[in-house]
Protein backbone atom coordinates (compact mmCIF):
# COMPACT_ATOMS: atom_id res chain seq x y z
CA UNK A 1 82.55 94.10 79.43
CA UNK A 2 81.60 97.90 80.17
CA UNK A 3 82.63 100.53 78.58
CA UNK A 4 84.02 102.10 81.78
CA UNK A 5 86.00 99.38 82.90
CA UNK A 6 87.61 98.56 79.03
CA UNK A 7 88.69 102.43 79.54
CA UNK A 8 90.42 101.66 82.60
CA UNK A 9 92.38 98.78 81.19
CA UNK A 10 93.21 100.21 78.45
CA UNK A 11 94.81 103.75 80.16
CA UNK A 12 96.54 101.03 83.06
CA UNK A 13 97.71 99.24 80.19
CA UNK A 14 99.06 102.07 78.29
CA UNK A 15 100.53 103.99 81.17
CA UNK A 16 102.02 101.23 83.54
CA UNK A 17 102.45 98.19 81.64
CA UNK A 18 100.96 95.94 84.37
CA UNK A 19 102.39 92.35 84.51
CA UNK A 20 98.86 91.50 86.32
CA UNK A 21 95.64 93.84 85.88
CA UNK A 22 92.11 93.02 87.69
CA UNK A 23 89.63 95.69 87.06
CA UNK A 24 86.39 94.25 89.09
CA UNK A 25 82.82 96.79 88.61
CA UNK A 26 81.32 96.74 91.85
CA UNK A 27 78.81 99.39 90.52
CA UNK A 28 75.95 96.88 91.60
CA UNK A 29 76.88 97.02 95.35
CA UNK A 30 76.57 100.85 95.65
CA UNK A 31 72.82 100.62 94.39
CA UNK A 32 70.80 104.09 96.20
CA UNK A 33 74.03 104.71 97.69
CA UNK A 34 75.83 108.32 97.33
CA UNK A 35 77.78 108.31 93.89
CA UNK A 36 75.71 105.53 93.08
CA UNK A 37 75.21 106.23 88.73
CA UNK A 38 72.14 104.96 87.24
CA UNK A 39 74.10 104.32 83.95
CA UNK A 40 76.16 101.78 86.00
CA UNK A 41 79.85 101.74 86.07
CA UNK A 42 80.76 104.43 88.73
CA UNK A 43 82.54 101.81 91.35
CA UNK A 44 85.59 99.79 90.77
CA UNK A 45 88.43 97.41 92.53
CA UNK A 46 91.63 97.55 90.90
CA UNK A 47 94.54 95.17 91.69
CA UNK A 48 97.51 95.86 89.73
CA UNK A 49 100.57 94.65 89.66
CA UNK A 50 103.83 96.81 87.73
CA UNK A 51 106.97 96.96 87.51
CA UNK A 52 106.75 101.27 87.45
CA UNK A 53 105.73 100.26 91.01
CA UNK A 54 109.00 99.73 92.24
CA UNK A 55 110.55 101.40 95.15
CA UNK A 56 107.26 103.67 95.40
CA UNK A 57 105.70 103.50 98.83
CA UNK A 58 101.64 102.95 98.57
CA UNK A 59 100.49 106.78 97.99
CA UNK A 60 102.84 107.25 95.25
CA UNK A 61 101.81 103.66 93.60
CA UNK A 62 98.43 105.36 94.28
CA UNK A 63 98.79 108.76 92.46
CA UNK A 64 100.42 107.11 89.25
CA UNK A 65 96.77 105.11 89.01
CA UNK A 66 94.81 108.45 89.69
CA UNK A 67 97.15 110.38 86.68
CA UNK A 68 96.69 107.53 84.35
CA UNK A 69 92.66 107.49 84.94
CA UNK A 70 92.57 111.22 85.96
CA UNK A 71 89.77 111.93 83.84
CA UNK A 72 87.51 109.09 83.84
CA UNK A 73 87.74 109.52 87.77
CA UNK A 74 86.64 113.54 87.22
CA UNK A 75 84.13 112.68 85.16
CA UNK A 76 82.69 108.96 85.57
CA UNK A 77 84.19 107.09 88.27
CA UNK A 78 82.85 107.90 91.93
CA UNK A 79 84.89 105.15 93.99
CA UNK A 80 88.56 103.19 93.34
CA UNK A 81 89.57 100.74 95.69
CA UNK A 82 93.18 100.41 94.41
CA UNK A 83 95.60 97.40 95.34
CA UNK A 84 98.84 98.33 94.19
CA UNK A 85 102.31 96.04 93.89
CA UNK A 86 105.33 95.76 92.63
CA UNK A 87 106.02 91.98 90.99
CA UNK A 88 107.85 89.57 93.22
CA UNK A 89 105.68 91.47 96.17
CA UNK A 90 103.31 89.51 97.96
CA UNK A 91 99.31 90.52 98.01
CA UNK A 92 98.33 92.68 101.27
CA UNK A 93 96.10 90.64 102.89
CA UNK A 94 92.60 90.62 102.29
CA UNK A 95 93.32 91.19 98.83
C-alpha cells in the first residue's frame, strides 16, 4: 500500500469513523495526463460510508472529506472521485 493512500485512510478514519472505507489509486490511469505525478499517487476513488454523513445532502458529505484530507489534496492529491453515504443508504448507481 502507498504512502498516499495509507494517509487518506488514516485522516477518514480519524475524522469520520467510516463503517465502510474504499480508498482505490487510480494514479496509473492518468499516465501523461494533466496532474498526472511521476511519483505516483496523485488520483484516487473514495467510497465511504459514515454515520457523520447523516442528514447531509452530497456537497456537504463532500466538504467534510475535503477538510479531513485538506492538505494532502493542496499538496499531493490532483483528483478525488468521492462516493459518499450514510449507512442503511443504498450505493448510487454505478458505484
Amino acid at each position: 500500500m502507498g504512502a498516499v493512500k495509507h494517509e487518506i485512510e488514516a485522516r477518514l478514519t480519524a475524522a469520520l469513523a467510516p463503517t465502510r472505507l474504499v480508498v482505490t489509486d487510480d494514479s496509473e490511469q492518468h499516465r501523461g495526463h494533466a496532474g498526472h505525478d511521476a511519483r505516483g499517487e496523485s488520483h484516487f476513488s473514495v467510497e465511504i460510508e459514515s454515520a457523520a454523513f447523516a442528514g447531509l445532502n452530497r456537497v456537504a458529505r463532500q466538504r467534510a472529506v475535503n477538510v479531513a484530507l485538506a492538505e494532502l489534496l493542496r499538496e499531493r492529491v490532483h483528483a478525488l472521485t468521492l462516493v459518499c453515504r450514510a449507512p442503511g443508504e443504498v450505493a448510487p448507481e454505478g458505484a
